[in-house]
Each structure stands twice: as structure tokens, then as C-alpha cells.
C-alpha atoms as a PDB file:
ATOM      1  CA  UNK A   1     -12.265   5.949  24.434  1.00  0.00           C
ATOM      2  CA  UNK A   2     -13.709   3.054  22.588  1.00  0.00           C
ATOM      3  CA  UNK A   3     -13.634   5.207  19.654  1.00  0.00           C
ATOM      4  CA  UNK A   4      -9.963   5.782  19.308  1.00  0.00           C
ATOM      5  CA  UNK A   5      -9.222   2.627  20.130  1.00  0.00           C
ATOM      6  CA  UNK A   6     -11.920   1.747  17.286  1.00  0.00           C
ATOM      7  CA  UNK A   7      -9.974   4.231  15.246  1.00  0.00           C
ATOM      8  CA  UNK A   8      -6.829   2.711  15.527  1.00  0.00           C
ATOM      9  CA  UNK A   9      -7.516  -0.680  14.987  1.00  0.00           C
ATOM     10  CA  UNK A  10      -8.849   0.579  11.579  1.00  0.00           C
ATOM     11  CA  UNK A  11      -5.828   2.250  10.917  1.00  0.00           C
ATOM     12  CA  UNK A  12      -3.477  -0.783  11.503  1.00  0.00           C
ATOM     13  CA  UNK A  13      -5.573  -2.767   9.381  1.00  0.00           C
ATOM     14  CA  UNK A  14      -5.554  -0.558   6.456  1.00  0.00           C
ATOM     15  CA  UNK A  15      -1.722   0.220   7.047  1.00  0.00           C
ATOM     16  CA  UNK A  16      -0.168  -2.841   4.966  1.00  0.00           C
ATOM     17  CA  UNK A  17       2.780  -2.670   3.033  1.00  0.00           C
ATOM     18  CA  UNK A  18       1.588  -5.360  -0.045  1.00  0.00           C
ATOM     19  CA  UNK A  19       2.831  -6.009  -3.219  1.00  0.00           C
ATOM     20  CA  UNK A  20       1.628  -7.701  -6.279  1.00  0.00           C
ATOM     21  CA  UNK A  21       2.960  -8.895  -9.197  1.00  0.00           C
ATOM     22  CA  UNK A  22       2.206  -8.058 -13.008  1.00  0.00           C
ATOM     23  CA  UNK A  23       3.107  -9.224 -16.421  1.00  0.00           C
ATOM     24  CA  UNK A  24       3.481  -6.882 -19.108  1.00  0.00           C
ATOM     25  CA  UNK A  25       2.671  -7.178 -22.996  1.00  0.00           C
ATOM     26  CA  UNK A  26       6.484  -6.843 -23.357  1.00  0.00           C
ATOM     27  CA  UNK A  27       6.735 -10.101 -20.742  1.00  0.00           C
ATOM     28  CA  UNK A  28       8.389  -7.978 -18.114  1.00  0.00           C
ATOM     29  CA  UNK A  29       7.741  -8.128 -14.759  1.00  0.00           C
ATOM     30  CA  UNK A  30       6.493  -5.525 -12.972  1.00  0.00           C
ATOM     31  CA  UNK A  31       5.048  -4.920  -8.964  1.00  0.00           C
ATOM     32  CA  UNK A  32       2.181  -3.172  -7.830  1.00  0.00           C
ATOM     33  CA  UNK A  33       3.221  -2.257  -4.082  1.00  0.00           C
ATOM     34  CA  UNK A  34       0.221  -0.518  -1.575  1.00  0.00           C
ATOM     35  CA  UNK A  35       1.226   1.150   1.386  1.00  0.00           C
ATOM     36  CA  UNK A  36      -1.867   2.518   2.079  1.00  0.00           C
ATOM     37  CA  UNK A  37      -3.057   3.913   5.486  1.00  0.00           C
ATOM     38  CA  UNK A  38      -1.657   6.441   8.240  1.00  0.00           C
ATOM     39  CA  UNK A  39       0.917   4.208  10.297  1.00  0.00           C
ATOM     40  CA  UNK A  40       3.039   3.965   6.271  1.00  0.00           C
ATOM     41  CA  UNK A  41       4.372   6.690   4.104  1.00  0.00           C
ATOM     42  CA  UNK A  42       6.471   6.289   0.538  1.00  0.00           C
ATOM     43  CA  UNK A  43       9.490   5.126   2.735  1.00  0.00           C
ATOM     44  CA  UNK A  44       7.776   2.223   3.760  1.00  0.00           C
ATOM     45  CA  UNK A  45       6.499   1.770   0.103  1.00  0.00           C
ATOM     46  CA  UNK A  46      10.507   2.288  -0.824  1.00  0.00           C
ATOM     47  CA  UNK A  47      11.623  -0.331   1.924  1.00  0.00           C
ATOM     48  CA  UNK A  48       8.885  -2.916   0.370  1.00  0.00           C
ATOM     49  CA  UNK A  49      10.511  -2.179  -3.364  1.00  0.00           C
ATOM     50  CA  UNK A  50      13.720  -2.786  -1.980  1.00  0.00           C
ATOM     51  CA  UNK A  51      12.902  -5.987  -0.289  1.00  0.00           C
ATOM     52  CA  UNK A  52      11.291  -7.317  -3.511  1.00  0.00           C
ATOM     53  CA  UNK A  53      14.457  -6.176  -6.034  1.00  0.00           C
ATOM     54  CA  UNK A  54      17.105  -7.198  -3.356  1.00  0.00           C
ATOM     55  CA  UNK A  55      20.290  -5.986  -4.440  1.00  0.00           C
ATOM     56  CA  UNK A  56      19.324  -4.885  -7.625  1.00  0.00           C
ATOM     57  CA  UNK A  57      17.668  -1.140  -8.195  1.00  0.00           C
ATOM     58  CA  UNK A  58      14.582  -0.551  -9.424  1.00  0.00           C
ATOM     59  CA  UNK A  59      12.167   1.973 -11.415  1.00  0.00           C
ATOM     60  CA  UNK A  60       8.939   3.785 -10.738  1.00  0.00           C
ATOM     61  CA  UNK A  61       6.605   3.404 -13.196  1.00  0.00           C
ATOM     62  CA  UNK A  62       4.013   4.962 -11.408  1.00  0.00           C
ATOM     63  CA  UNK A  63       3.250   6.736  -7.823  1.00  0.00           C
ATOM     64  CA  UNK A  64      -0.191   7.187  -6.644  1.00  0.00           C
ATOM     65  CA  UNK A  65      -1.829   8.735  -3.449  1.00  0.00           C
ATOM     66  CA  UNK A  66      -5.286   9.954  -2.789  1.00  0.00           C
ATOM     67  CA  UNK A  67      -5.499  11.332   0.860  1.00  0.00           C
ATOM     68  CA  UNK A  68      -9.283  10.685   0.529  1.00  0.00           C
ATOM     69  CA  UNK A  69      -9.902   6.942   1.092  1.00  0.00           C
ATOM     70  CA  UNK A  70     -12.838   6.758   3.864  1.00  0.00           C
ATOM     71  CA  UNK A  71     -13.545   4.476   6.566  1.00  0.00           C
ATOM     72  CA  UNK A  72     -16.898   2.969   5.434  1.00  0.00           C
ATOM     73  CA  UNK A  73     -18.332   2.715   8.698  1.00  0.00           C
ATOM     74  CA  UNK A  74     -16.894   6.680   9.634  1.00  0.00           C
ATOM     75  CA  UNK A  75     -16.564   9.761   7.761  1.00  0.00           C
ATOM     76  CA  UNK A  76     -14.408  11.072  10.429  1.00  0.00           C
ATOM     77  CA  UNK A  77     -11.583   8.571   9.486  1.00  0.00           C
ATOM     78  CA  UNK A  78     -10.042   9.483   6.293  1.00  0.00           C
ATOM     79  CA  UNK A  79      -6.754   7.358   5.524  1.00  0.00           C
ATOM     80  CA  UNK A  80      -4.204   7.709   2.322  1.00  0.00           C
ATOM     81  CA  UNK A  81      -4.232   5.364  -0.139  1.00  0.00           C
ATOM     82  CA  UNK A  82      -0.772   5.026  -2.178  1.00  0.00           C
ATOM     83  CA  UNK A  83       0.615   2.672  -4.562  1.00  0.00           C
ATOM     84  CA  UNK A  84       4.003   2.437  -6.349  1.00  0.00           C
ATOM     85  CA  UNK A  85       4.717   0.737  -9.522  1.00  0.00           C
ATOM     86  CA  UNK A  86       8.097  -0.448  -9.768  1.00  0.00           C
ATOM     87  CA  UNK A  87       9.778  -2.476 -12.523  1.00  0.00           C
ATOM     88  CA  UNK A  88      13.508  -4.082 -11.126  1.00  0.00           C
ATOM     89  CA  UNK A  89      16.392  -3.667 -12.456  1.00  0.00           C
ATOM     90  CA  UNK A  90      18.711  -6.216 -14.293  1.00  0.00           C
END
């Protein structure tokens, strides 16, 4: 029991929906946004772009996931790890 609860916790922690922001060569601005762990997919990832472009669209630049990322204290834990690159509309 302790070790799904331990399990859990983990995931929660790891489950963030973060952004952050980047300047290009070209001085636009661009946002890296991680949505990494099990309790997230891309829709939360989509939901975070959207809250960061407000009314205006946006475009990918770049979508990443690697279902590989391990817990460092358990091999048994494996947890996605996805980012999204978005650059907002004008």
C-alpha cells in the first residue's frame, strides 16, 4: 500500500503543466510548455498554450514525448515526458 501511494505522489509531482518563455534570433517570442507525467496528456499541454495566447491562436513549432522518463528512485515507474513549442499568433 505504501507503495502506490508512494507511486502516486511521484506521479502528481511530475504531472505539471509549465511553460517557459524563449527569445528567438528573429526577436520573436516563443514558449516552451511541459506537460510531462501520467495525470496530463497533449490536451492539457493544448489548454496551457491556450491560456498563454488568450484569444489569439497559436503555432507548434515543435512536439516532443518520450514515454521513457524513469523514476530515479524506481524502475517500475516510468512516466511520459512531453513538451510543446508554440509561437502565438498576432
Amino acid at each position: 500500500m505504501r507503495y502506490i501511494s508512494l507511486l502516486l505522489f511521484v506521479s502528481f509531482i511530475n504531472a505539471c503543466a509549465t511553460s517557459s518563455e524563449v527569445n528567438t534570433a528573429e526577436g520573436k517570442v516563443t514558449h516552451t510548455i511541459y506537460c510531462s507525467g501520467s495525470a496530463y496528456s497533449w490536451e492539457t499541454c493544448k489548454k496551457k498554450a491556450s491560456e498563454i495566447c488568450g484569444m489569439n491562436e497559436y503555432d507548434v513549432l515543435q512536439k516532443y514525448e518520450d514515454q521513457g522518463a524513469l523514476v530515479a528512485y524506481s524502475s517500475a515507474a516510468e512516466l511520459p515526458d512531453r513538451r510543446l513549442i508554440i509561437q502565438c499568433k498576432e
